[in-house]
N, C-alpha and C. Protein backbone atom coordinates (compact mmCIF):
# COMPACT_ATOMS: atom_id res chain seq x y z
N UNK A 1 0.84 -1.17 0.00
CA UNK A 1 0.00 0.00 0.00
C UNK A 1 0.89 1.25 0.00
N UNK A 2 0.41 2.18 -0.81
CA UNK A 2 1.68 3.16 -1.19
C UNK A 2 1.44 4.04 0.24
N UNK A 3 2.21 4.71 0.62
CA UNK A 3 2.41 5.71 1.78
C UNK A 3 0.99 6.64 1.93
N UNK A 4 0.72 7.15 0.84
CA UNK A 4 -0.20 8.12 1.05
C UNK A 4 -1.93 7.68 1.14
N UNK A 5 -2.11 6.56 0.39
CA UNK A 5 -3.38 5.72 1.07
C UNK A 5 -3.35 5.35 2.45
N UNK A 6 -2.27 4.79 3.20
CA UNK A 6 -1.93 4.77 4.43
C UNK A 6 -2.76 5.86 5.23
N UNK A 7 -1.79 7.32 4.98
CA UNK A 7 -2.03 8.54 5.95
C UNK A 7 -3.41 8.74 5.17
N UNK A 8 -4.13 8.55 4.53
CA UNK A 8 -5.37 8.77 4.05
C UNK A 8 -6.54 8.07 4.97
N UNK A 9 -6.27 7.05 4.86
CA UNK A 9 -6.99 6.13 5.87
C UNK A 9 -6.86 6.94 6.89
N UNK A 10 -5.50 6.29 7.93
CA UNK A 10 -5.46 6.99 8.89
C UNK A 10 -6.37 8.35 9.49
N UNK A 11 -5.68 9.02 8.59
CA UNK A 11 -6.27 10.64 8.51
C UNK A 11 -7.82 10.69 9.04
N UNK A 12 -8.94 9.84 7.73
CA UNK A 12 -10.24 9.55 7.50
C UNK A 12 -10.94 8.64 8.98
N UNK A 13 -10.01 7.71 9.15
CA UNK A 13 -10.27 7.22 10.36
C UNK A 13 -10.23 7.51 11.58
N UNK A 14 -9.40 8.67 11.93
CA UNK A 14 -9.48 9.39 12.97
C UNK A 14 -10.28 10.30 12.98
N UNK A 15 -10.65 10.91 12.32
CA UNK A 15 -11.49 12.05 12.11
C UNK A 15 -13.15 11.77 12.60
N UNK A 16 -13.30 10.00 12.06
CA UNK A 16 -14.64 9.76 12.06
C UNK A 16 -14.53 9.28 13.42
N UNK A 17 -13.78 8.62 13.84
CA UNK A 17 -13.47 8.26 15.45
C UNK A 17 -13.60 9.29 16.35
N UNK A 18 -12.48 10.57 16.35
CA UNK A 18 -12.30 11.27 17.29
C UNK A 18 -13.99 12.38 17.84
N UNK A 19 -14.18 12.39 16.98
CA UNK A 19 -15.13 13.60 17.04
C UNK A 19 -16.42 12.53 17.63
N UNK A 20 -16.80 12.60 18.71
CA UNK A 20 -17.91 11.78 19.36
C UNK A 20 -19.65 12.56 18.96
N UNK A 21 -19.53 12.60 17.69
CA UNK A 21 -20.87 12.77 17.03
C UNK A 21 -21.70 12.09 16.54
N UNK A 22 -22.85 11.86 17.06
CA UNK A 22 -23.40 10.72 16.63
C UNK A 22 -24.33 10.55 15.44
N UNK A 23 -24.72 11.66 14.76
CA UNK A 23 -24.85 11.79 13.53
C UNK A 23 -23.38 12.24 12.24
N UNK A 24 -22.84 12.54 13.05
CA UNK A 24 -21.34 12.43 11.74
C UNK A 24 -21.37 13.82 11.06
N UNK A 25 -22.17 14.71 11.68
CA UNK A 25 -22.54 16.19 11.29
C UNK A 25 -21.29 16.49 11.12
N UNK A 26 -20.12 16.41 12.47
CA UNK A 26 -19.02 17.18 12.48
C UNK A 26 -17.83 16.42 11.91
N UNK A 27 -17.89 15.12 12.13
CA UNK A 27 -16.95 14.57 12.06
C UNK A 27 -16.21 14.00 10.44
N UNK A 28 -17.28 14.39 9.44
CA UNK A 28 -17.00 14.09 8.31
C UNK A 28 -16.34 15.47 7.60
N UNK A 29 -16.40 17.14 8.29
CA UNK A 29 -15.63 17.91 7.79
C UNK A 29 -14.41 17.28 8.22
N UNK A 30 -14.23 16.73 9.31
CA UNK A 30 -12.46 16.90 10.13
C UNK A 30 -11.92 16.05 9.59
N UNK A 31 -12.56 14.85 8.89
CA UNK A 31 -12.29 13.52 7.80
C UNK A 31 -11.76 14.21 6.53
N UNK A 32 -12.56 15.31 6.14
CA UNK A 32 -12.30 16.14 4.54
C UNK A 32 -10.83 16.67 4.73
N UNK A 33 -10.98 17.84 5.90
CA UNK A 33 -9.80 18.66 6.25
C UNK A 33 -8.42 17.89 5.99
N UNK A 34 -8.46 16.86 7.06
CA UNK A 34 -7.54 15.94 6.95
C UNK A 34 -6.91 15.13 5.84
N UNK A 35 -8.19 15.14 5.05
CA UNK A 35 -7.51 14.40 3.71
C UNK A 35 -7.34 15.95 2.49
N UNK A 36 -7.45 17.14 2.84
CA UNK A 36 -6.86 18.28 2.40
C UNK A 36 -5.52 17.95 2.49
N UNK A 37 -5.36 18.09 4.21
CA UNK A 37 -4.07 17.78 4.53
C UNK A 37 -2.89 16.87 4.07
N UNK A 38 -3.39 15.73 3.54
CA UNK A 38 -2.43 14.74 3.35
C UNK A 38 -2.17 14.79 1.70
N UNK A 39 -3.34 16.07 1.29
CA UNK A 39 -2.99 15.70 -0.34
C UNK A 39 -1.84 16.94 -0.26
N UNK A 40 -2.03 17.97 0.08
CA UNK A 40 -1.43 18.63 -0.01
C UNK A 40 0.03 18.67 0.63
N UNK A 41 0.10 17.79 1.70
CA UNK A 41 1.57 17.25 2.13
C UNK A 41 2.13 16.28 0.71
N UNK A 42 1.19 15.35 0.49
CA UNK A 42 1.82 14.86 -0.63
C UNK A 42 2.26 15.65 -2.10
N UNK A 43 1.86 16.53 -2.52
CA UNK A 43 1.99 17.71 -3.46
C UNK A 43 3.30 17.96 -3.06
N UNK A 44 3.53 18.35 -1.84
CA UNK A 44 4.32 19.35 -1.25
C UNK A 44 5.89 18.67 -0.80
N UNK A 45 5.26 17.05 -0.81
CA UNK A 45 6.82 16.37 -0.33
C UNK A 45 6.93 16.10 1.29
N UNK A 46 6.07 16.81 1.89
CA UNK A 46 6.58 16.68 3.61
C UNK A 46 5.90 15.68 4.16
N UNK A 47 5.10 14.61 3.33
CA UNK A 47 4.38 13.62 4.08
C UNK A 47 4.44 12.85 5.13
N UNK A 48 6.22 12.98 5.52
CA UNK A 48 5.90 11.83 6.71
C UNK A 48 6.31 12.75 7.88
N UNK A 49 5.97 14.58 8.06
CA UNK A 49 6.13 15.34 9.12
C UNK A 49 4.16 14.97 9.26
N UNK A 50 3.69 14.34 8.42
CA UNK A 50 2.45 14.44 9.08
C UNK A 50 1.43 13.73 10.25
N UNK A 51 2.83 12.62 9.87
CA UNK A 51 2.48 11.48 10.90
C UNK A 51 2.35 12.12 12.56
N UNK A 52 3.18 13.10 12.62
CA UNK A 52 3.36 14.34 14.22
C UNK A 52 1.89 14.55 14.54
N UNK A 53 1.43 15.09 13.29
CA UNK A 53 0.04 15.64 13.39
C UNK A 53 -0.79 14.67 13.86
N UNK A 54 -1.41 12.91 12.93
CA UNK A 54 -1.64 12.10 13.31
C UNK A 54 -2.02 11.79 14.39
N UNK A 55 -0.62 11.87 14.61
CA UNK A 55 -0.41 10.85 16.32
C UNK A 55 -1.14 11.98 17.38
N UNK A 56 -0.81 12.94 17.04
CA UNK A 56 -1.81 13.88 17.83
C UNK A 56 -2.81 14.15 17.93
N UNK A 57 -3.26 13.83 16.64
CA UNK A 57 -5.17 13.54 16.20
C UNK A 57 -5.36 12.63 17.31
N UNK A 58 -4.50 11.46 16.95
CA UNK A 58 -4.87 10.18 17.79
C UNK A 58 -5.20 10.34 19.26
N UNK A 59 -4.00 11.16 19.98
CA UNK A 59 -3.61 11.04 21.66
C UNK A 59 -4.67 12.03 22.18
N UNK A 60 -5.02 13.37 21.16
CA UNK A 60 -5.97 14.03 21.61
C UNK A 60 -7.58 13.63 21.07
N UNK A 61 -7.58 12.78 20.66
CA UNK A 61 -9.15 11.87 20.57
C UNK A 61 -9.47 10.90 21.71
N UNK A 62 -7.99 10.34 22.16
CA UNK A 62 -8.44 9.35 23.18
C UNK A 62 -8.64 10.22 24.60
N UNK A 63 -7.95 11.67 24.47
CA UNK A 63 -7.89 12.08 25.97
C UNK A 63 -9.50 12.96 26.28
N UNK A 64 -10.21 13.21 24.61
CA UNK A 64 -11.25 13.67 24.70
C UNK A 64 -12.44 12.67 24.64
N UNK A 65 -11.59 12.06 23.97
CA UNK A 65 -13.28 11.01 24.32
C UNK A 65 -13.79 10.04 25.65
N UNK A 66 -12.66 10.18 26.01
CA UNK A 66 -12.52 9.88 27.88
C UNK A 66 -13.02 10.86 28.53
N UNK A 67 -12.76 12.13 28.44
CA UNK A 67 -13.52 13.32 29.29
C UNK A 67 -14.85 13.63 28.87
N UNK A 68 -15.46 12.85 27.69
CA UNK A 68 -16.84 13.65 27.19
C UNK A 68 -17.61 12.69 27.79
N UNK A 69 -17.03 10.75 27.77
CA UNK A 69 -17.65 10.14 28.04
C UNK A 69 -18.02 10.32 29.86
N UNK A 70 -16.98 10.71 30.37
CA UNK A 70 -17.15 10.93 31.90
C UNK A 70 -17.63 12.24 32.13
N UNK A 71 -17.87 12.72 31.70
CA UNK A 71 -19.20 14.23 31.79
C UNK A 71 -20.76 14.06 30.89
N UNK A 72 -20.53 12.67 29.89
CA UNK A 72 -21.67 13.20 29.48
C UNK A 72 -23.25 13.49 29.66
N UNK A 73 -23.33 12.52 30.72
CA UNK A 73 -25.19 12.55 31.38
C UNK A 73 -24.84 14.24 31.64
N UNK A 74 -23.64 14.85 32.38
CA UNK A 74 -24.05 16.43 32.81
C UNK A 74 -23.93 17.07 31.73
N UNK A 75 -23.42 16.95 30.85
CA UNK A 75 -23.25 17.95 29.59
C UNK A 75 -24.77 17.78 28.56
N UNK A 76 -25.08 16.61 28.56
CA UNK A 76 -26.55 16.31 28.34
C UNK A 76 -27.71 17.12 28.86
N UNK A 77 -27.57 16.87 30.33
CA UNK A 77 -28.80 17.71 31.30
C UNK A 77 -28.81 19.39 30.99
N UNK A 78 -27.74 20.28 31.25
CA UNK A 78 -27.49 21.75 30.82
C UNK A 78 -27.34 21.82 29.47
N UNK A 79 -27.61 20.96 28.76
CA UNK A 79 -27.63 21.12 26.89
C UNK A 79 -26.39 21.97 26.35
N UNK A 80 -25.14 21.15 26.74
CA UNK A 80 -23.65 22.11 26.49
C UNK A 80 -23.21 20.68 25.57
N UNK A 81 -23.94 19.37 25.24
CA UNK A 81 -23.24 18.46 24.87
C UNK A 81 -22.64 18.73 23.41
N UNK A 82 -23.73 19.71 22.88
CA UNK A 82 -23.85 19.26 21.04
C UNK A 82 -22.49 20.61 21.14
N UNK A 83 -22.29 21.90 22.17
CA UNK A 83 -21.27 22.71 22.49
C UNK A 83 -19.72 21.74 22.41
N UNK A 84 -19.88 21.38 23.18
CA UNK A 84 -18.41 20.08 23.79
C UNK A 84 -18.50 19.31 22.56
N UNK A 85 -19.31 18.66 21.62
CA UNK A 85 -18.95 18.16 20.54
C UNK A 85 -18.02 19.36 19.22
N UNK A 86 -18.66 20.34 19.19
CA UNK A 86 -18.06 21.29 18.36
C UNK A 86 -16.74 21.37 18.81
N UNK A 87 -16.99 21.65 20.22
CA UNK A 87 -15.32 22.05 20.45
C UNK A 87 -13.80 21.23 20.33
N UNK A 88 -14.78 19.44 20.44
CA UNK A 88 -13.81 18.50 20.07
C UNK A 88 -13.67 18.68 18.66
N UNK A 89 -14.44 19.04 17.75
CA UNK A 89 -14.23 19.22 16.36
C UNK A 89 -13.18 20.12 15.90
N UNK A 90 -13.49 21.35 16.44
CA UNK A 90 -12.33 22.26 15.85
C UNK A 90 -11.06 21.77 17.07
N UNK A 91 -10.74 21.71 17.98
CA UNK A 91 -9.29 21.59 18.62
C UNK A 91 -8.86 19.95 17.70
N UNK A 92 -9.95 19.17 17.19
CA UNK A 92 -9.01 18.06 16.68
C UNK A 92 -7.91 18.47 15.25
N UNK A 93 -8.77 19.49 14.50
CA UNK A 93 -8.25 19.86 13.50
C UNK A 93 -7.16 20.36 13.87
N UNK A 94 -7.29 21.75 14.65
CA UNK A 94 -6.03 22.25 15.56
C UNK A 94 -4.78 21.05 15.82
N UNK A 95 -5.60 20.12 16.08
CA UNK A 95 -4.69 18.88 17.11
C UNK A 95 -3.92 18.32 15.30
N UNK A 96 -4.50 18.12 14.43
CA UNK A 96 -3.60 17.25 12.77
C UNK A 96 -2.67 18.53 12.69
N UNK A 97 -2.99 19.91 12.42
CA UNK A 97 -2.47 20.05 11.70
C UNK A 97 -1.34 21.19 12.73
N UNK A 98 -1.67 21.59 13.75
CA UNK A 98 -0.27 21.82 14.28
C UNK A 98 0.99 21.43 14.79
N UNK A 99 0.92 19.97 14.73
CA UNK A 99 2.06 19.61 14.75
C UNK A 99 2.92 19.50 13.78
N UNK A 100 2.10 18.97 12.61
CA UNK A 100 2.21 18.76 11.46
C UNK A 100 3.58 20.40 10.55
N UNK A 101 2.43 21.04 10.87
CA UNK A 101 3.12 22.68 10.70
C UNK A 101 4.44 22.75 11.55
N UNK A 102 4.48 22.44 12.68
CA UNK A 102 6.04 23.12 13.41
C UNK A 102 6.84 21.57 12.96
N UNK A 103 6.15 20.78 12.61
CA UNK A 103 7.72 19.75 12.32
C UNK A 103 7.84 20.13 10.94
N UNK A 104 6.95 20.72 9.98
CA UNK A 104 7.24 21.07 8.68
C UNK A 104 8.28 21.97 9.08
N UNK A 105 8.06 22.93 10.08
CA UNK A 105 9.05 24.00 9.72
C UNK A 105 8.91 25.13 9.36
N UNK A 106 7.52 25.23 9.52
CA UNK A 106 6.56 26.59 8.33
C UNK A 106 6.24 27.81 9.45
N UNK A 107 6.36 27.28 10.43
CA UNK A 107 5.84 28.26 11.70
C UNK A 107 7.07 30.00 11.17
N UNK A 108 5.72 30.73 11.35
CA UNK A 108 6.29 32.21 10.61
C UNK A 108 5.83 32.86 12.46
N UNK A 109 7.28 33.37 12.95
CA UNK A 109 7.22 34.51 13.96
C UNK A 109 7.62 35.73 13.35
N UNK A 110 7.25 36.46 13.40
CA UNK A 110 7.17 37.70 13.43
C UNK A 110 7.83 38.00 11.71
N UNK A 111 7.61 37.40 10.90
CA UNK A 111 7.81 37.59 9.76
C UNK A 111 8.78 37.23 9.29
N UNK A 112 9.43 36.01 10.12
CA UNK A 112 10.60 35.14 9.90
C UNK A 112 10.23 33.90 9.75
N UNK A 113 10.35 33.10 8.61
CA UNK A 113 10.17 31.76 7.67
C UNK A 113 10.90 30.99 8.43
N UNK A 114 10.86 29.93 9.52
CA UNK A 114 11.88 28.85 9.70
C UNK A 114 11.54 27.77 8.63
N UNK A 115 12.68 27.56 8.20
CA UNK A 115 12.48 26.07 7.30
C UNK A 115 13.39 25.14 8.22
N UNK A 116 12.96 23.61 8.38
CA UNK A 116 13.38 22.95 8.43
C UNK A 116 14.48 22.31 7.37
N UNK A 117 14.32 22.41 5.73
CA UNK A 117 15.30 21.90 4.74
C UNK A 117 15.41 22.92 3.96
N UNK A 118 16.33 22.44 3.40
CA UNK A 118 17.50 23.41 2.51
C UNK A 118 16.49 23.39 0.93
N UNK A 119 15.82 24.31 0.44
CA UNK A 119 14.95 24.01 -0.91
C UNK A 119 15.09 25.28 -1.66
C-alpha cells in the first residue's frame, strides 16, 4: 500500500473516530480537512512530518473522548453536549495540523520563515 493511502486512511479514520458525534454532522468535515491535509503534504513532499500531526489527532481523541464520556449525562442535562462536541471538532483539526506545521518548519514569527530543509 503506497504511503499516502496509508495517511489517508489513517487521517479519514481518525477524524470519524475522534469527534464523538453521533450523527457524523461534524466529524465528516475533520475527515475532509484531513484528507486536504495529506494531499497537499503529498503535493508538497513533507508527508511523513504528518504522521506528528496524526499521532496527535490520535492522543488528543483518546484524551477527549474519555472526558466527554465521563461528563456526558451532565453535559446532556445543561444542553452544552452538542457545544463540547463542536469544540472537540475544531481543537481536533487544531490537534492534525499543528504539529504537522512546526515539524514542517513553516511556523512564521514575526515575519521570519523557519524552514526545516534546505529548498
Amino acid at each position: 500500500m503506497p504511503p499516502t493511502v496509508a495517511y489517508a486512511i489513517f487521517v479519514v479514520f481518525g477524524g470519524l473516530v475522534v469527534v464523538p458525534d453521533p450523527t457524523m454532522a461534524l466529524s465528516i468535515p475533520v475527515s475532509g480537512i484531513g484528507l486536504v491535509a495529506v494531499g497537499y503534504a503529498r503535493i508538497d513532499g513533507s508527508l511523513p512530518e504528518l504522521g506528528w500531526g496524526i499521532a496527535a489527532l490520535y492522543a488528543f481523541g483518546i484524551a477527549a473522548s474519555i472526558g466527554i464520556w465521563a461528563v456526558r449525562s451532565r453535559l446532556a442535562e445543561s444542553g452544552l453536549y452538542g457545544a463540547a462536541v463542536l469544540a472537540v471538532a475544531t481543537l481536533s483539526i487544531a490537534a492534525l495540523l499543528g504539529p504537522y506545521l512546526i515539524a514542517r518548519g513553516r511556523e512564521n514569527v514575526r515575519g521570519v520563515t523557519f524552514t526545516s530543509r534546505n529548498r
